[in-house]
Structure formats: structure tokens, C-alpha cells
N, C-alpha and C. Protein backbone atom coordinates (compact mmCIF):
# COMPACT_ATOMS: atom_id res chain seq x y z
N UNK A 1 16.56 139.55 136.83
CA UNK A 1 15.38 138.94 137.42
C UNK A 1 14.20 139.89 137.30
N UNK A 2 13.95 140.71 136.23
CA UNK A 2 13.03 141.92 135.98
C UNK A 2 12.34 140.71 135.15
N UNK A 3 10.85 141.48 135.38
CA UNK A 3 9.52 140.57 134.67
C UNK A 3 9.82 140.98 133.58
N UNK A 4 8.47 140.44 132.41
CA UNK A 4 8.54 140.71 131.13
C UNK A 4 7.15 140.84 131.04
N UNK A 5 6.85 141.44 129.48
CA UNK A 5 5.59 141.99 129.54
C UNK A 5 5.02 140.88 127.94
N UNK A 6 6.09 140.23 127.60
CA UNK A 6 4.87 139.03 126.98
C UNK A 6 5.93 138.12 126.36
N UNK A 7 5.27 137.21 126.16
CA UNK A 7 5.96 135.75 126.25
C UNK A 7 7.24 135.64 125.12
N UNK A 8 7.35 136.41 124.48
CA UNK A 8 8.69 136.44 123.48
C UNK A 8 9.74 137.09 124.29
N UNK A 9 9.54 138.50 125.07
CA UNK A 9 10.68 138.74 125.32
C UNK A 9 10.93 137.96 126.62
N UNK A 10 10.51 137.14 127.69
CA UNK A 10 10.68 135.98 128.00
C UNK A 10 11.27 134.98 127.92
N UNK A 11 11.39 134.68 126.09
CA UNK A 11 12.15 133.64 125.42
C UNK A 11 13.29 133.78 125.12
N UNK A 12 13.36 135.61 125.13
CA UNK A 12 14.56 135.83 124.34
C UNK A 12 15.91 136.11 125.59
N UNK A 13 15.17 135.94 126.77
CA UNK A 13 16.11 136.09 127.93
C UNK A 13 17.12 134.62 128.42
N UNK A 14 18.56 135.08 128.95
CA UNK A 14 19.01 133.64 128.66
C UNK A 14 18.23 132.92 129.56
N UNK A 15 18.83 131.78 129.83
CA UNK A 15 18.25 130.90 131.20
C UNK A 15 19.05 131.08 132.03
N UNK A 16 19.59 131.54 132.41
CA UNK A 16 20.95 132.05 133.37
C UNK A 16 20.22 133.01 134.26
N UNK A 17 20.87 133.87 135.32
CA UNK A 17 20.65 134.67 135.95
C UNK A 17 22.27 135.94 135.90
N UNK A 18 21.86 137.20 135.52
CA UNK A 18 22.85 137.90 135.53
C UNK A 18 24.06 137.55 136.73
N UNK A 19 25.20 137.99 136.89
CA UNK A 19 26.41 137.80 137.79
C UNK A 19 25.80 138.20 139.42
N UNK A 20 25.43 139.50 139.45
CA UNK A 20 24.83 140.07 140.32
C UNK A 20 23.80 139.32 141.39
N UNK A 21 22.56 139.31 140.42
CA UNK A 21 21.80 137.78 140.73
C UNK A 21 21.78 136.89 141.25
N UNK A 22 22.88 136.44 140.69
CA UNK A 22 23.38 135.09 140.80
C UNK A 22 24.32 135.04 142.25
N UNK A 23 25.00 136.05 142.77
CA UNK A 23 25.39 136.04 144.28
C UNK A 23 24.90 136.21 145.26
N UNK A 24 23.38 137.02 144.43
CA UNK A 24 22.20 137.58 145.61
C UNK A 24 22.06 136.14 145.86
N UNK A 25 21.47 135.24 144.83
CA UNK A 25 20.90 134.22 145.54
C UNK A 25 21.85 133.11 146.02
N UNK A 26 23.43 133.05 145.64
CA UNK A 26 24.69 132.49 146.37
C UNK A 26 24.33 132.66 147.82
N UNK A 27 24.72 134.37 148.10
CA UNK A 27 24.58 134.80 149.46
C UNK A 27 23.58 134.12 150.61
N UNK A 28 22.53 134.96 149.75
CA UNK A 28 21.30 133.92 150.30
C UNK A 28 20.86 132.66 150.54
N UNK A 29 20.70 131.66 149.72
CA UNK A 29 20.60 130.10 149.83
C UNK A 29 22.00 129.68 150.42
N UNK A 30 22.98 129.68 150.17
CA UNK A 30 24.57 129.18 150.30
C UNK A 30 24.93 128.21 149.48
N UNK A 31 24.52 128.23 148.66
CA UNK A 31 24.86 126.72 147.32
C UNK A 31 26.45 126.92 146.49
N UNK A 32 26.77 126.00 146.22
CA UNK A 32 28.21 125.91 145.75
C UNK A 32 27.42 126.82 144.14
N UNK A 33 28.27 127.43 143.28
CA UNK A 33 28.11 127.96 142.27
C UNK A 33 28.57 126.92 141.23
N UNK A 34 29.60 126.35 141.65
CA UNK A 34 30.85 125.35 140.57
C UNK A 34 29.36 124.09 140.38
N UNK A 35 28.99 123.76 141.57
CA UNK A 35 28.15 122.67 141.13
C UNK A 35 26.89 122.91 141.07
N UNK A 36 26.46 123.79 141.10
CA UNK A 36 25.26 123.95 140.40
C UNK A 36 25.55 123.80 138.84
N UNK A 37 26.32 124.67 138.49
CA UNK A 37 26.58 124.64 136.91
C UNK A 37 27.13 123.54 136.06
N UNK A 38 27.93 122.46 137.20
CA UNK A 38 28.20 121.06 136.76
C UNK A 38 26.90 120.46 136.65
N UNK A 39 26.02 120.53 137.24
CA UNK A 39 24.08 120.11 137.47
C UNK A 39 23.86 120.09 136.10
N UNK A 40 23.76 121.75 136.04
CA UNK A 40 22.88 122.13 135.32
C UNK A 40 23.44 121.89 133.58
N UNK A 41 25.06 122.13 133.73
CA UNK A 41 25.99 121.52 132.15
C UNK A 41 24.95 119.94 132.17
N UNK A 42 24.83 119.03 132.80
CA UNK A 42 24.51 117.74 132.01
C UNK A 42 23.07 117.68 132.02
N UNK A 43 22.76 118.30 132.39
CA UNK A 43 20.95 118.06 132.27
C UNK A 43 21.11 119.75 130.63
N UNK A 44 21.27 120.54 130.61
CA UNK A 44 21.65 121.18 129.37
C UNK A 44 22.03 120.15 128.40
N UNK A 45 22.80 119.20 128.33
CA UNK A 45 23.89 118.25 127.48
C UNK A 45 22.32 117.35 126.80
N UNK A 46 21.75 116.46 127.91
CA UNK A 46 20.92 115.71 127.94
C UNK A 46 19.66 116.17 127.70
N UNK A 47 18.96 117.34 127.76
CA UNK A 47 18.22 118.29 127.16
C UNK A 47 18.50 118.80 125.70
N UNK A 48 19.14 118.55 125.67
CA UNK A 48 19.69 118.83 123.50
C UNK A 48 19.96 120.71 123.84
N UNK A 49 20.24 121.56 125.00
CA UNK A 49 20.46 122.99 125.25
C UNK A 49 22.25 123.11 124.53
N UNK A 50 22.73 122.56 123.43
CA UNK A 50 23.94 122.69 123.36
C UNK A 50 24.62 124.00 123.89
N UNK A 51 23.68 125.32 123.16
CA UNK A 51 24.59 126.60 123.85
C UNK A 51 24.68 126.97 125.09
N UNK A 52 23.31 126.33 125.90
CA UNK A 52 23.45 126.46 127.31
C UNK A 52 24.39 125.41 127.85
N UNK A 53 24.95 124.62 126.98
CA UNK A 53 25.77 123.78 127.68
C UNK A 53 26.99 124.15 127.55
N UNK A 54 27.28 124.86 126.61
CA UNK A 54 28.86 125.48 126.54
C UNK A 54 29.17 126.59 126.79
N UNK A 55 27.92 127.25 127.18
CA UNK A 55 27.98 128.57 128.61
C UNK A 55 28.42 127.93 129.29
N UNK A 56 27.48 127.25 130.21
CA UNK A 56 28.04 126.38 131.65
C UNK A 56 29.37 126.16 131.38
N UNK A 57 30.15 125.66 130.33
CA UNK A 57 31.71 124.79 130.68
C UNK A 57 32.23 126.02 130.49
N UNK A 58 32.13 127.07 129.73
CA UNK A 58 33.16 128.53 129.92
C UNK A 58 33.16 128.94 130.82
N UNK A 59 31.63 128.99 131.57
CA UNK A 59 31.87 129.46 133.00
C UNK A 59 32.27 128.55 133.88
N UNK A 60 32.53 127.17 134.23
CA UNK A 60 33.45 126.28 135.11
C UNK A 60 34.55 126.52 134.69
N UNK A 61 35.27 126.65 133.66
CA UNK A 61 36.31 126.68 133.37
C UNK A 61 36.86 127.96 133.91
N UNK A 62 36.27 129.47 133.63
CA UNK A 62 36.54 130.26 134.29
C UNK A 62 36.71 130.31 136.08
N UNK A 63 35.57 129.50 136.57
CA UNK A 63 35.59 129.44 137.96
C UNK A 63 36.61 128.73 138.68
N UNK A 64 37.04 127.68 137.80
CA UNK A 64 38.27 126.93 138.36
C UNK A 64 39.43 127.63 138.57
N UNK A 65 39.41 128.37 136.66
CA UNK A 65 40.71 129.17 137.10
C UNK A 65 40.84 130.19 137.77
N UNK A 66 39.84 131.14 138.47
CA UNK A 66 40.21 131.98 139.22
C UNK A 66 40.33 130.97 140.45
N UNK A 67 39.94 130.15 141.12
CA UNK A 67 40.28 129.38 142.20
C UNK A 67 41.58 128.88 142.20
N UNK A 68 42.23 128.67 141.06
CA UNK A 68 43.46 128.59 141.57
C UNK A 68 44.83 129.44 141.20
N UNK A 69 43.79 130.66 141.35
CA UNK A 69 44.77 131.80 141.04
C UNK A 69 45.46 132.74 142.78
């Protein structure tokens, strides 16, 4: 979540938020993680984001399986 200093390296950052990040603002707000990323997989799908869409399903897929580990 570090700024950038001009509009390419901006672009070149994923759309994701690092792991870290991403619990700060878990912690904080309290939002399910699994469904945000179910959200965000079909609006990616329906947006034509194919690679952001098959991030999202590696990472559900991962999240499931540690849940039922």
C-alpha cells in the first residue's frame, strides 16, 4: 500500500493488496476474505481481468484448503 511516483509504476502494481495488507484491513473492517475474492473472481471474469481472475480462484482454492485442514 506504498504510493508511487508516476502513473506506470502504478500500472505495473497488481490489483491485489500484499498478504500483510490484506489482514491489516481483515482485522480492521472484519470482512470475510473467501468472499470478497468470490466478489471480486466474477466481476474480474466479467471485466475481461482473466489473470486477475485466476489469481482469485488459486487463492480460494488455497483458502478452502487450509480451512479444512
Amino acid at each position: 500500500m506504498n504510493g508511487s511516483n508516476h502513473l506506470a509504476e502504478s500500472d505495473a502494481r497488481p490489483l491485489h493488496p500484499c498478504p500483510v495488507d490484506l489482514r491489516k484491513l481483515q482485522h480492521s473492517l472484519g470482512f470475510d476474505v473467501a468472499a470478497r475474492y468470490r466478489r471480486l473472481r466474477v466481476f474480474a471474469g466479467e471485466a475481461g481481468f482473466t489473470d486477475e481472475a485466476r489469481w482469485l480462484t488459486a487463492q480460494l482454492l488455497h483458502i478452502e484448503r487450509g480451512a479444512q485442514a
